[in-house]
Protein backbone atom coordinates (compact mmCIF):
# COMPACT_ATOMS: atom_id res chain seq x y z
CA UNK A 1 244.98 219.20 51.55
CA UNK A 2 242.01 220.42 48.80
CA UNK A 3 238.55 220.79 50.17
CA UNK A 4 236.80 217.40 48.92
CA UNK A 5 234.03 218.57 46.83
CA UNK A 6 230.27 217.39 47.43
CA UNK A 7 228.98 215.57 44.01
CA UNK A 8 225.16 215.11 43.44
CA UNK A 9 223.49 213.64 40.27
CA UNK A 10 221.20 215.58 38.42
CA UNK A 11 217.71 213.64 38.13
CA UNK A 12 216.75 215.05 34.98
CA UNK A 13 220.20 214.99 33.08
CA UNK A 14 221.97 212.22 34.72
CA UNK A 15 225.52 214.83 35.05
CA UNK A 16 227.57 214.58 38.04
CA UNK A 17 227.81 218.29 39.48
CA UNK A 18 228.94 220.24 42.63
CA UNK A 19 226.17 219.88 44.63
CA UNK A 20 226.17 224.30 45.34
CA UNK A 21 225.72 224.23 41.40
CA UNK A 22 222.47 222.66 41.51
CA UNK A 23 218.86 222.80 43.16
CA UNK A 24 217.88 220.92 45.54
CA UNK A 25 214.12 219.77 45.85
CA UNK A 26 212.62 218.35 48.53
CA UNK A 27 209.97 215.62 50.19
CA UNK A 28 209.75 216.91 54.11
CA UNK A 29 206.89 215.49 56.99
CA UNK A 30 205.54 219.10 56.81
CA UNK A 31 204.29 219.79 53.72
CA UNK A 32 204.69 219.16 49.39
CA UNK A 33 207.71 219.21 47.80
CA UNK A 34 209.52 222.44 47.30
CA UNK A 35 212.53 223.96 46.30
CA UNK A 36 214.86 223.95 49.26
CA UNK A 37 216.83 227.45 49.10
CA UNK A 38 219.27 226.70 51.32
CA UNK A 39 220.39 223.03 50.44
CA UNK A 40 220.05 222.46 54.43
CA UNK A 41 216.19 221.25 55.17
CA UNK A 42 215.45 217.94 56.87
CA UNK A 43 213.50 215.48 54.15
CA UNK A 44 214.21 213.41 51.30
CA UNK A 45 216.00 215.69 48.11
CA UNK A 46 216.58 215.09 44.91
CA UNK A 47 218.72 217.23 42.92
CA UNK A 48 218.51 219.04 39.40
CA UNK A 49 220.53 221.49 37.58
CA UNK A 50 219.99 225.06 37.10
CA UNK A 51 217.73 224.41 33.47
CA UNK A 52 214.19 224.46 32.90
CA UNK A 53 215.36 221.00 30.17
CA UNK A 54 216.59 219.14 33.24
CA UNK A 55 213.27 219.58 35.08
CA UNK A 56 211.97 218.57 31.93
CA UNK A 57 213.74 215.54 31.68
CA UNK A 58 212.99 214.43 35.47
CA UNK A 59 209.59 214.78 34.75
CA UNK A 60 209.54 212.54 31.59
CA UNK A 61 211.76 210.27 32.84
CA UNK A 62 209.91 210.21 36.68
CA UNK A 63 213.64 211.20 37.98
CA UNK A 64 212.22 212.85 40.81
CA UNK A 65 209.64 210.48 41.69
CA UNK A 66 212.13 207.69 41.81
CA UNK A 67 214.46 210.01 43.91
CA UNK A 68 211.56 211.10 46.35
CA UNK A 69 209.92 207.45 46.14
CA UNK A 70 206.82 209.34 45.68
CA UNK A 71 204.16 210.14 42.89
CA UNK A 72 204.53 213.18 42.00
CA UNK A 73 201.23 215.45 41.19
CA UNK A 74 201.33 217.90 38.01
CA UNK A 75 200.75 220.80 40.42
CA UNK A 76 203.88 220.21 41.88
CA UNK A 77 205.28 220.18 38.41
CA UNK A 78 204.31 223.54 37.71
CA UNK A 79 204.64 225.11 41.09
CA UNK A 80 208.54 224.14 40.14
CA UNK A 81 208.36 225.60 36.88
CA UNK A 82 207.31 228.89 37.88
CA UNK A 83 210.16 228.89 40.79
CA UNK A 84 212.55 228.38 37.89
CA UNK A 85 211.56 230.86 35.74
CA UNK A 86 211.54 233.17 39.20
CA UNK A 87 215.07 233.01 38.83
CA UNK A 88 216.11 229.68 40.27
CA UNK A 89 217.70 229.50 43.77
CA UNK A 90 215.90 233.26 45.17
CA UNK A 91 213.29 232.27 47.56
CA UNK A 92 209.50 233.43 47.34
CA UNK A 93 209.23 234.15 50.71
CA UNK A 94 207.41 237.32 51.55
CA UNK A 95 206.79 238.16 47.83
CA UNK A 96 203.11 238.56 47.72
């Protein structure tokens, strides 16, 4: 029998994608939302795919804020941008 494969919808695009295709962002009790590297965090996630149009399109369309059931600040916005352009799914830790 096939591995069933995990579907998530992208926020921003509205495309049905494996979900180890995609980002997953993230509402946790500790802190802001982030990008969660590892797809395996405790919180609230939302997911978007691996384009700097389909964070675009979450945040004109308030696909993430729906999916968090939160307002979501412009800082956030842009702290999510520049992870993106960092190339995506590597994580930030440690880097300066």
């Amino acid at each position: 029998m096939a591995k069933k494969i995990s579907l998530r919808q992208c926020v921003g695009c509205g495309q049905m994608k494996d979900k180890k295709e995609m980002m997953r962002v993230l509402k946790s009790a500790e802190g802001p939302v982030v990008l969660d590297v590892t797809g395996r965090k405790n919180g609230r996630g939302a997911y978007l795919c691996k384009s700097g149009d389909c964070l675009a399109g979450a945040r004109k369309n308030k696909g993430l804020e729906r999916s968090l059931k939160m307002r979501i600040p412009d800082e956030i916005y842009e702290n999510l941008e520049k992870e993106f352009e960092e190339g995506g799914y590597e994580s930030n830790a440690g880097k300066g």
